[in-house]
Protein backbone atom coordinates (compact mmCIF):
# COMPACT_ATOMS: atom_id res chain seq x y z
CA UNK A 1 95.32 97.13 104.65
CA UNK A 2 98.30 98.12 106.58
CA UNK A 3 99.95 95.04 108.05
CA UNK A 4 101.97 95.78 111.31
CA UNK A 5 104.87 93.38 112.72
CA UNK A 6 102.47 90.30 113.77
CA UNK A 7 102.23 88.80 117.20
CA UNK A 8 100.30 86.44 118.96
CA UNK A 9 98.06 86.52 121.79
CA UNK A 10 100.60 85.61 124.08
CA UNK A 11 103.33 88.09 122.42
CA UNK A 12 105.24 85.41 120.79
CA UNK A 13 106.59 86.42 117.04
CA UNK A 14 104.14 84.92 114.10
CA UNK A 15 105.91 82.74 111.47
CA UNK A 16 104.94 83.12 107.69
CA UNK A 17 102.39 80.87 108.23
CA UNK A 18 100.86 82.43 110.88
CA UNK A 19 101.53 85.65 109.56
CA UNK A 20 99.31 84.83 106.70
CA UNK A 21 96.41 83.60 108.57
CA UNK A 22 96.01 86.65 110.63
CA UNK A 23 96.35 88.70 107.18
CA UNK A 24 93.37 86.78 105.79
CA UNK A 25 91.54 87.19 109.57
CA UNK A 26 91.37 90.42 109.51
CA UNK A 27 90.89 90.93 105.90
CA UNK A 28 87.66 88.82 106.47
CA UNK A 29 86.83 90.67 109.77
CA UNK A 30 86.92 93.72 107.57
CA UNK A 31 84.32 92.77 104.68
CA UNK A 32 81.85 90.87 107.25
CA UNK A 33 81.72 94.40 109.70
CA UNK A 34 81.93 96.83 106.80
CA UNK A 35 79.04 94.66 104.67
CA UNK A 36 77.04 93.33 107.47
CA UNK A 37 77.13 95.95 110.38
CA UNK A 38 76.07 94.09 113.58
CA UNK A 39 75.31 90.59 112.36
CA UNK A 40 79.55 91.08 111.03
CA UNK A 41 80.28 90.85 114.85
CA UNK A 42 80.64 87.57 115.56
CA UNK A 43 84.17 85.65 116.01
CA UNK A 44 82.64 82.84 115.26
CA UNK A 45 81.16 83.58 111.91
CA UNK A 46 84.88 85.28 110.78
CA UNK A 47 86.29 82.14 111.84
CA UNK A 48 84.35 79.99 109.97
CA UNK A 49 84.56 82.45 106.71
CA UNK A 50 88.04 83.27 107.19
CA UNK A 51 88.44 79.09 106.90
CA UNK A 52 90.20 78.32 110.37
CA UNK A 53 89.50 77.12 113.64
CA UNK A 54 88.29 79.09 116.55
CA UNK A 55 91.50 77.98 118.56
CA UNK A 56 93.45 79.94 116.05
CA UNK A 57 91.69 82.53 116.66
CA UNK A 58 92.20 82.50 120.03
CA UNK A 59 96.00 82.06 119.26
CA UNK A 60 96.27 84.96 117.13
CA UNK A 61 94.37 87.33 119.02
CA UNK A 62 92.99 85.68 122.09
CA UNK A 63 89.07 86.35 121.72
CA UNK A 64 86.82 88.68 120.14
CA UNK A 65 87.92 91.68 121.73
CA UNK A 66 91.52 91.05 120.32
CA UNK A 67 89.77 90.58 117.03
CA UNK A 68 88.32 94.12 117.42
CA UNK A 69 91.09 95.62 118.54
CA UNK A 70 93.33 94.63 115.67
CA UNK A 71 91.10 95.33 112.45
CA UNK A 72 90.69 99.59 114.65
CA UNK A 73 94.74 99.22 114.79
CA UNK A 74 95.26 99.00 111.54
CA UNK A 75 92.27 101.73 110.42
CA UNK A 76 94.33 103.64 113.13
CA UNK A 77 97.53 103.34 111.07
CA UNK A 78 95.26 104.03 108.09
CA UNK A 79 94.76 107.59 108.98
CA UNK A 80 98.30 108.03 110.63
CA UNK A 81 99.78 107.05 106.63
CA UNK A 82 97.70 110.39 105.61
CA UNK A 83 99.74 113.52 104.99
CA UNK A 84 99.25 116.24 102.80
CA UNK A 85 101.51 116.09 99.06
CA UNK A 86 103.93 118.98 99.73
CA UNK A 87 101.77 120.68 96.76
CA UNK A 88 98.81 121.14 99.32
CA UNK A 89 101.10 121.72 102.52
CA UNK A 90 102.44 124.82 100.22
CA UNK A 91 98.51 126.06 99.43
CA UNK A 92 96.16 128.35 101.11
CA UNK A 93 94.13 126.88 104.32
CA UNK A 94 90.83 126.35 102.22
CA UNK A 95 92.50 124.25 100.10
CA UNK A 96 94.17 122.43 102.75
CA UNK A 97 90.58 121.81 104.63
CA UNK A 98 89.11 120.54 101.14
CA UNK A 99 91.85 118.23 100.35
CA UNK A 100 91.41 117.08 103.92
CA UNK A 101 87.58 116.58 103.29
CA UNK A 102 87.98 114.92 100.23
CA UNK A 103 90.67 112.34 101.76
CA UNK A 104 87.74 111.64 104.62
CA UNK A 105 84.88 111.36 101.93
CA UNK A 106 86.83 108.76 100.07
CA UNK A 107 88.19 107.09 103.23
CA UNK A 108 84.73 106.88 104.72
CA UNK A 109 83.85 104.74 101.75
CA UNK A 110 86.60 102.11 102.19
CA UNK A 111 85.60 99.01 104.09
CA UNK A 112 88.21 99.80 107.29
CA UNK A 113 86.50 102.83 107.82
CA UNK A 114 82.87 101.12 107.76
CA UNK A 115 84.07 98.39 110.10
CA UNK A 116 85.21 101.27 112.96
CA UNK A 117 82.10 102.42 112.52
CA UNK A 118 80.34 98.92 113.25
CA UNK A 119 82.43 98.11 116.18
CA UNK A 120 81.61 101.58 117.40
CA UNK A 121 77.59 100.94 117.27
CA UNK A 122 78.34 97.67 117.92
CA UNK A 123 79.83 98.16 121.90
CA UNK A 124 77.68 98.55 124.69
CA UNK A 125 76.36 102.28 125.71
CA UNK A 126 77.96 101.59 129.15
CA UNK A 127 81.65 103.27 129.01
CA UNK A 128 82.47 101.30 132.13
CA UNK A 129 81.24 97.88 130.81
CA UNK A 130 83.47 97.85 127.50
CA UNK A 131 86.14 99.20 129.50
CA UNK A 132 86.06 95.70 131.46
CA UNK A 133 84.68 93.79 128.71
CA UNK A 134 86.61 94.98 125.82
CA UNK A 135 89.88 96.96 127.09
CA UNK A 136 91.70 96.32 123.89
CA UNK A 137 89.14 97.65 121.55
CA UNK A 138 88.60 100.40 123.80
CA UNK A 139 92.56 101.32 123.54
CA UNK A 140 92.26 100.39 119.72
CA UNK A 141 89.56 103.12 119.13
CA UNK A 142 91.59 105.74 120.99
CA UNK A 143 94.72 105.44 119.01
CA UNK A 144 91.67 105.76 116.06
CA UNK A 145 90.98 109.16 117.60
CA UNK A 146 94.79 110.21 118.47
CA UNK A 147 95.36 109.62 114.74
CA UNK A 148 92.07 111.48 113.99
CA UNK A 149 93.61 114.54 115.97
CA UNK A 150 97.11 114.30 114.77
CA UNK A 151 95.89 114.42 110.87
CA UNK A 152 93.39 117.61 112.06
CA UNK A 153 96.40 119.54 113.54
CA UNK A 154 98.42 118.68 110.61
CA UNK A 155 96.01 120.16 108.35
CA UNK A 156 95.80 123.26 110.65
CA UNK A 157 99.57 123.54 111.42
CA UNK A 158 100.85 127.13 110.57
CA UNK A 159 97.42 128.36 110.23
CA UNK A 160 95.45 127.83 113.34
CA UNK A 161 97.21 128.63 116.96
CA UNK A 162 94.01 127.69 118.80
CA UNK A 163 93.18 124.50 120.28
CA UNK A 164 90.21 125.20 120.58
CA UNK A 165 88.96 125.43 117.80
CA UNK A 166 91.37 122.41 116.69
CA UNK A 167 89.55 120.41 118.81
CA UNK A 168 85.68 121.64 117.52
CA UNK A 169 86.90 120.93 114.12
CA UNK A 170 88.03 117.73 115.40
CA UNK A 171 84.82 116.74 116.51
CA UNK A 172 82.84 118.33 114.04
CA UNK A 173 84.40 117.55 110.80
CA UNK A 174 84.33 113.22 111.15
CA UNK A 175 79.72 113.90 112.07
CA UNK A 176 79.01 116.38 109.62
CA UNK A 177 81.16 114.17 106.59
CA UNK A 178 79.20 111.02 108.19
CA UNK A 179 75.86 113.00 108.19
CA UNK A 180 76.51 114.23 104.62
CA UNK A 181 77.58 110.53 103.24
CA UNK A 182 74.18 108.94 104.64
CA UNK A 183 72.51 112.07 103.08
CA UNK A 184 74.30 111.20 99.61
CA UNK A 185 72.57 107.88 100.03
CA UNK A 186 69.46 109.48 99.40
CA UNK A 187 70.25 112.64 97.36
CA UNK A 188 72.00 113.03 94.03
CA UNK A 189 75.57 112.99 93.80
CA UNK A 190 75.91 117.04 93.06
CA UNK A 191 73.60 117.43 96.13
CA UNK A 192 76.52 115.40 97.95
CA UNK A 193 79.63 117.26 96.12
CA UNK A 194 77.59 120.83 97.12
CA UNK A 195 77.52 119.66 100.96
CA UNK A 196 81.02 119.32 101.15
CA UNK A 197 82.22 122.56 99.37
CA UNK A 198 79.98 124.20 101.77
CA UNK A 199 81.22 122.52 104.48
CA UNK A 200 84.85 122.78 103.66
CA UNK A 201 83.73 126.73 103.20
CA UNK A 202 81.85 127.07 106.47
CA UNK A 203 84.95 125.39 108.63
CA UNK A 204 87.54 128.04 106.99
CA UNK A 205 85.61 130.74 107.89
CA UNK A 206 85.14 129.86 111.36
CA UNK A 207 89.11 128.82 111.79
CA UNK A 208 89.82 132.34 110.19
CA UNK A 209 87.81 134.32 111.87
C-alpha cells in the first residue's frame, strides 16, 4: 500500500505513533472489504480488528466516510504509480494495450482493487444521497477514475488522437476485464488467458481503425 503524508481529521500532522495506527487502519480496512464485500463495511468491526478505539478512528479520519475515502486514495495512487517500462512505451500499440491488460488483470486481483469495488456496491444507488452522505468517498472514487483515465491516455499517447474513443476504451476496458475475471472464476484458466488476448485484439482494432 502506498502511504501518503498522514493527517488527521482535523488536518493536524500525525506523529509516528499515529502514523502507524492509521497504516494498520487501513491495512485492516483493506483485507475486511476485499475478503468480506458488504459485511467488510462497518467502522466498527475495522476498529475492533484493527485493535483501537472507535475515538481513534474518529481522530484519524473522522467517521466512516473518511475511512472510505482514504483506503480509494491510496488505490487511486495505486494506479497513478503505473507507467509503462520504456521497453513497452518504445513497442507497437497492441503490445502497449496487452501490457496494459495484463497490469489490470493482476491489479484486479490485489486486495485494494477488491475493496474499490466493495465500497462501490456498497454506496447507495442514489447519486445525490452519497453525495451528502459520503462527500469524501465520493471525491475519493473520482480521483480513482481521473487516475483510471490518465493511465488509458498514457497507454494511447502517440497512437490515438481521438477522445473519443479514449474515453470508450476508458469505460470499456475496467467491465469487460471485470466480466472476464468473474468468468475465470468459473472457466479454466486458458479459457481466461484466451479472453484477454481477444480482448486486447478486439480494442486495437477498433483504436486503429
Amino acid at each position: 500500500m502506498i502511504t501518503r503524508e498522514a493527517f488527521s481529521a482535523k488536518g493536524t500532522k500525525l506523529n509516528r505513533r499515529g502514523q502507524k495506527n492509521r497504516e494498520t487502519i487501513l491495512n485492516v480496512a483493506v483485507r475486511c472489504l476485499a475478503s468480506e464485500g458488504s459485511d467488510g463495511m462497518s467502522a466498527n468491526r475495522i476498529a475492533k480488528e484493527a485493535g483501537v478505539t472507535w475515538g481513534t478512528i474518529q481522530h484519524q479520519f473522522g467517521d466512516s466516510d473518511g475511512v472510505w475515502a482514504a483506503v480509494l486514495e491510496n488505490a487511486a495512487d495505486e494506479v497513478t504509480s503505473y507507467r509503462l517500462t520504456r521497453a513497452e512505451a518504445d513497442q507497437s500499440l497492441a503490445r502497449r494495450v496487452s501490457a496494459t491488460v495484463e497490469w489490470l488483470r493482476r491489479a484486479l486481483q490485489s486486495p485494494p482493487a477488491r475493496a474499490v469495488q466493495t465500497v462501490r456496491m456498497g454506496l447507495p444507488r442514489d447519486h445525490r444521497l452519497v453525495a451528502r452522505e459520503y462527500p469524501k468517498t465520493l471525491a475519493a472514487l473520482e480521483l480513482v477514475d481521473d487516475a483510471w483515465s490518465a493511465l488509458i491516455e498514457d497507454m494511447l499517447k502517440g497512437f490515438v488522437a481521438s477522445k473519443s474513443k479514449i474515453e470508450r476504451v476508458r469505460q470499456l476496458l475496467p467491465a469487460a476485464m471485470h466480466g472476464i475475471q468473474m468468468q475465470s472464476e468459473l472457466s479454466s484458466k486458458n479459457d481466461a488467458e484466451a479472453a484477454r488476448r481477444g480482448l486486447a485484439e478486439a480494442i486495437t482494432a477498433y483504436l486503429e481503425a
